[in-house]
Protein backbone atom coordinates (compact mmCIF):
# COMPACT_ATOMS: atom_id res chain seq x y z
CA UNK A 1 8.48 67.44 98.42
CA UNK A 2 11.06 66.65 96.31
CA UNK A 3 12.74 63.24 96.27
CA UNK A 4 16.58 62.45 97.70
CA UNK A 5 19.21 62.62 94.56
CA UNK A 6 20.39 59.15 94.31
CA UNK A 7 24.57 58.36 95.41
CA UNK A 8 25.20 58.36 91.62
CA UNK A 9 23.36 61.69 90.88
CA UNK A 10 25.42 63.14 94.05
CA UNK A 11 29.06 61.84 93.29
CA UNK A 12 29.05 62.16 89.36
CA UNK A 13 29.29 66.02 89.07
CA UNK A 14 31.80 65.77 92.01
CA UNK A 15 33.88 62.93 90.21
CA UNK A 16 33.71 65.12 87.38
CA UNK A 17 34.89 68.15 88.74
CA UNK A 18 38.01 65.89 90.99
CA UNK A 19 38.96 64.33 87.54
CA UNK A 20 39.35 67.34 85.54
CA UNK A 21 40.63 69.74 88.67
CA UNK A 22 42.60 67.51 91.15
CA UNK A 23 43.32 70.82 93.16
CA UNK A 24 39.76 71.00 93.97
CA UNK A 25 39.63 67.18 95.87
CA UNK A 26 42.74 68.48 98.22
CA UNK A 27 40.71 68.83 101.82
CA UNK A 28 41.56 69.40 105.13
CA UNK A 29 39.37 68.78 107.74
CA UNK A 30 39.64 70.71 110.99
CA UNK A 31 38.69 70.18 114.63
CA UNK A 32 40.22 72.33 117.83
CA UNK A 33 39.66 72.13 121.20
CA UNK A 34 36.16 74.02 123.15
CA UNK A 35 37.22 72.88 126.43
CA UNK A 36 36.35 74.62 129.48
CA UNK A 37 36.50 74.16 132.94
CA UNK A 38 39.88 72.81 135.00
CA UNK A 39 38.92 68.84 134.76
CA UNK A 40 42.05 67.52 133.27
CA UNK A 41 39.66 64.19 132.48
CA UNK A 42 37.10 65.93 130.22
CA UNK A 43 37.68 67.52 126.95
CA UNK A 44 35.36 68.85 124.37
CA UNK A 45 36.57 69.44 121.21
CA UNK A 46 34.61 71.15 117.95
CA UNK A 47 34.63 70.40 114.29
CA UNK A 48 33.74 72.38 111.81
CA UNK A 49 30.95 70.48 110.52
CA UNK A 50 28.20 73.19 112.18
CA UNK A 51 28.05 73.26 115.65
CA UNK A 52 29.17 69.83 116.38
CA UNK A 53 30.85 69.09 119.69
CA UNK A 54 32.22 66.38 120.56
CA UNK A 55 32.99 65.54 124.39
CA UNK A 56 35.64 63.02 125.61
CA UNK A 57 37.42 61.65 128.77
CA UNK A 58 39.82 59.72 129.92
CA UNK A 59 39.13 55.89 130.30
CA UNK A 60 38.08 54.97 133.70
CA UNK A 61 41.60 52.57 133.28
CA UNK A 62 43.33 55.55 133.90
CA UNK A 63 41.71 57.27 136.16
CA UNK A 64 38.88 58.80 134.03
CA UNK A 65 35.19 58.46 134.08
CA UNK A 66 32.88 55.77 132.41
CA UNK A 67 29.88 58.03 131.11
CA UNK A 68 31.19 59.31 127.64
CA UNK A 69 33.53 57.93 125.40
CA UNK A 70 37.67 58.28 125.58
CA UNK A 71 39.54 59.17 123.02
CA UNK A 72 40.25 55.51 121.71
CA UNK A 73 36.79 54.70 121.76
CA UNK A 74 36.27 57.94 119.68
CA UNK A 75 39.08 56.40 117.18
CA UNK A 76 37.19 52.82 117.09
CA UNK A 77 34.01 54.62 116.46
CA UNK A 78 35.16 56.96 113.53
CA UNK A 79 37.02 53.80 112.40
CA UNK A 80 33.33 51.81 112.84
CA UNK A 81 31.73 54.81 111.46
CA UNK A 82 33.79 54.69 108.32
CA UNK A 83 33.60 51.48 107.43
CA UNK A 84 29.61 50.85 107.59
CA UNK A 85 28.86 54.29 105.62
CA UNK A 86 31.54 52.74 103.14
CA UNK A 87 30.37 49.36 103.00
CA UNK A 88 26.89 50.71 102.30
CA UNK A 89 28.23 52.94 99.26
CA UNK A 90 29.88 49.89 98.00
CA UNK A 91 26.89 48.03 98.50
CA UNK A 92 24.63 50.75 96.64
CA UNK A 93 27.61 51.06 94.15
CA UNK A 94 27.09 47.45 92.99
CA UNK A 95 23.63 47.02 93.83
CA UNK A 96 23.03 44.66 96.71
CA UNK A 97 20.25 45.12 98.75
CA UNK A 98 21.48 45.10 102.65
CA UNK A 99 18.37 44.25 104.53
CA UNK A 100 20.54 44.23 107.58
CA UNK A 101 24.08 45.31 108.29
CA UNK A 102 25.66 45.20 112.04
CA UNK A 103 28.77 45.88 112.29
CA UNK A 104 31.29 46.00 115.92
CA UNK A 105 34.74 46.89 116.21
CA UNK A 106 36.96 46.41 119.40
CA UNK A 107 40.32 47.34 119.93
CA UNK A 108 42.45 45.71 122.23
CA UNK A 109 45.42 48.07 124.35
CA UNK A 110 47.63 47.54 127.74
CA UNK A 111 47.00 50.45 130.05
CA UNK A 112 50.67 50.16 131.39
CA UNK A 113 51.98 51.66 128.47
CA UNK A 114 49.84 54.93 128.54
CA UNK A 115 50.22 55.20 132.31
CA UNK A 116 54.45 54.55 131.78
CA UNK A 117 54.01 51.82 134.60
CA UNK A 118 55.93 49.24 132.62
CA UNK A 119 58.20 51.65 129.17
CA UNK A 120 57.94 48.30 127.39
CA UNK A 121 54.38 48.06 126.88
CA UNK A 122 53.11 50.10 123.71
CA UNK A 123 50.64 52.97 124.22
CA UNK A 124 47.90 52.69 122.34
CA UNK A 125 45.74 50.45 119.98
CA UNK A 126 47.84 47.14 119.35
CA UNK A 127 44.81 44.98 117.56
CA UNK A 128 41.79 45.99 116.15
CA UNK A 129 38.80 43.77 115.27
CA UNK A 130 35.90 44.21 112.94
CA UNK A 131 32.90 41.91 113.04
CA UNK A 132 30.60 42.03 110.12
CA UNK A 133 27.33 40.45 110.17
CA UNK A 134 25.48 41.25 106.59
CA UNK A 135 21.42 40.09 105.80
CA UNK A 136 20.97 39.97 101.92
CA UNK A 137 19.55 38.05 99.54
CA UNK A 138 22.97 39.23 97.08
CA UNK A 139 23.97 35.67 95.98
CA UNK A 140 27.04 35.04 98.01
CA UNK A 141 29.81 35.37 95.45
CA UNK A 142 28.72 39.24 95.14
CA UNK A 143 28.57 39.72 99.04
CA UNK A 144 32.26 37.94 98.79
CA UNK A 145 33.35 40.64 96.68
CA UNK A 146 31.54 43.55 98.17
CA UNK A 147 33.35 42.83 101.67
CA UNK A 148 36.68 42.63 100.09
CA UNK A 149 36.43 45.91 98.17
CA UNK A 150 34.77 48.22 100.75
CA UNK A 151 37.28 48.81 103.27
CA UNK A 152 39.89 49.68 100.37
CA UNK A 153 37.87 53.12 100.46
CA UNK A 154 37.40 53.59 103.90
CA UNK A 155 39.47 56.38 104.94
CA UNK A 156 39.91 55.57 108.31
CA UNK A 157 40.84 52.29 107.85
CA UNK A 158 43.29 53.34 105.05
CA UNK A 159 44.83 55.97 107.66
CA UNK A 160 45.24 53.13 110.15
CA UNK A 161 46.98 51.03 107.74
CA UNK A 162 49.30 53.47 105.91
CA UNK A 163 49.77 56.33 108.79
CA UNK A 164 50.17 59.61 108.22
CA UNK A 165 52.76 62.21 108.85
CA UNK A 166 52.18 63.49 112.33
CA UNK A 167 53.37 67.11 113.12
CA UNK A 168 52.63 69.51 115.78
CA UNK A 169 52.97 73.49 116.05
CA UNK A 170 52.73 75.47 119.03
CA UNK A 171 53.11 78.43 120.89
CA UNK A 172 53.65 79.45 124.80
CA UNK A 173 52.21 82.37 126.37
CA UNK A 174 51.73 84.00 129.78
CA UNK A 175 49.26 82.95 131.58
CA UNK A 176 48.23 86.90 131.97
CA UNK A 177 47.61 86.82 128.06
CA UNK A 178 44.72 83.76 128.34
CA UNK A 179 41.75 85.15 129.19
């Protein structure tokens, strides 16, 4: 069996190639809706990382159901998500030794602005919260700088920060023509 390449052996040919071909570190990452059935409160929706699916509903707030994650919690998870795998790189990076790492984000919204009951209320997301508890023996100055450097590379925390351009596309068809 042979053993794991290290995070350094992994990213150095790829830093490599990104450095001397920026072209090559231009990615787009894709995911499109699998949904079937007529339940407007359940969507499934496919990446193309293999076979993954990835099912959502609407919060029970508005109507939804409480046995799988909405679409916000799906945000506050990729944004969780994103910041422990990056806070562990980081940590590799400058060699600390995380004997422990938890790690909770909650995000704090007003139904009445996604169900238009009051057109003042914002839709979506208004606070976000990340709780980090870290169990190291990293002498504390290190830790210190470790947990103000991570999240600068976190892309979903970035994309939270500094938006992106949103645009949409579509097209309308007769209903004969879905099959």
């Amino acid at each position: 069996m042979s053993t794991p390449l290290s995070i350094r052996d992994r990213q150095t040919p790829l830093k490599a190639q990104y450095q001397s071909d920026p072209d090559t570190a231009q990615m787009t990452t894709r995911v499109y809706s699998t949904t079937t059935g007529n339940d407007p409160m359940r969507v499934q929706i496919g990446t193309d990382a293999g076979e993954t699916r990835i099912d959502a509903v609407a919060h029970p707030a508005v109507g939804g159901y409480d046995d799988t994650a909405c679409s916000g919690d799906l945000l506050i998870t990729a944004y969780a998500a994103c910041q422990e795998i990056t806070l562990r790189l980081v940590a590799t990076a400058m060699g600390i030794d995380l004997q422990h790492l938890e790690l909770a984000v909650e995000g704090e919204w007003d139904v009445r602005g996604t169900l238009g009951v009051d057109r003042e209320t914002p839709v979506g997301y208004t606070k976000i919260h990340t709780t980090i508890n870290v169990v190291t023996d990293a002498p504390e100055e290190k830790v210190q700088k470790l947990l103000e450097r991570f999240e600068r590379y976190c892309v979903v925390g970035a994309t939270l920060r500094t938006p992106p351009e949103l645009s949409m596309s579509y097209s309308i068809e007769p209903a004969t023509a879905v099959s």
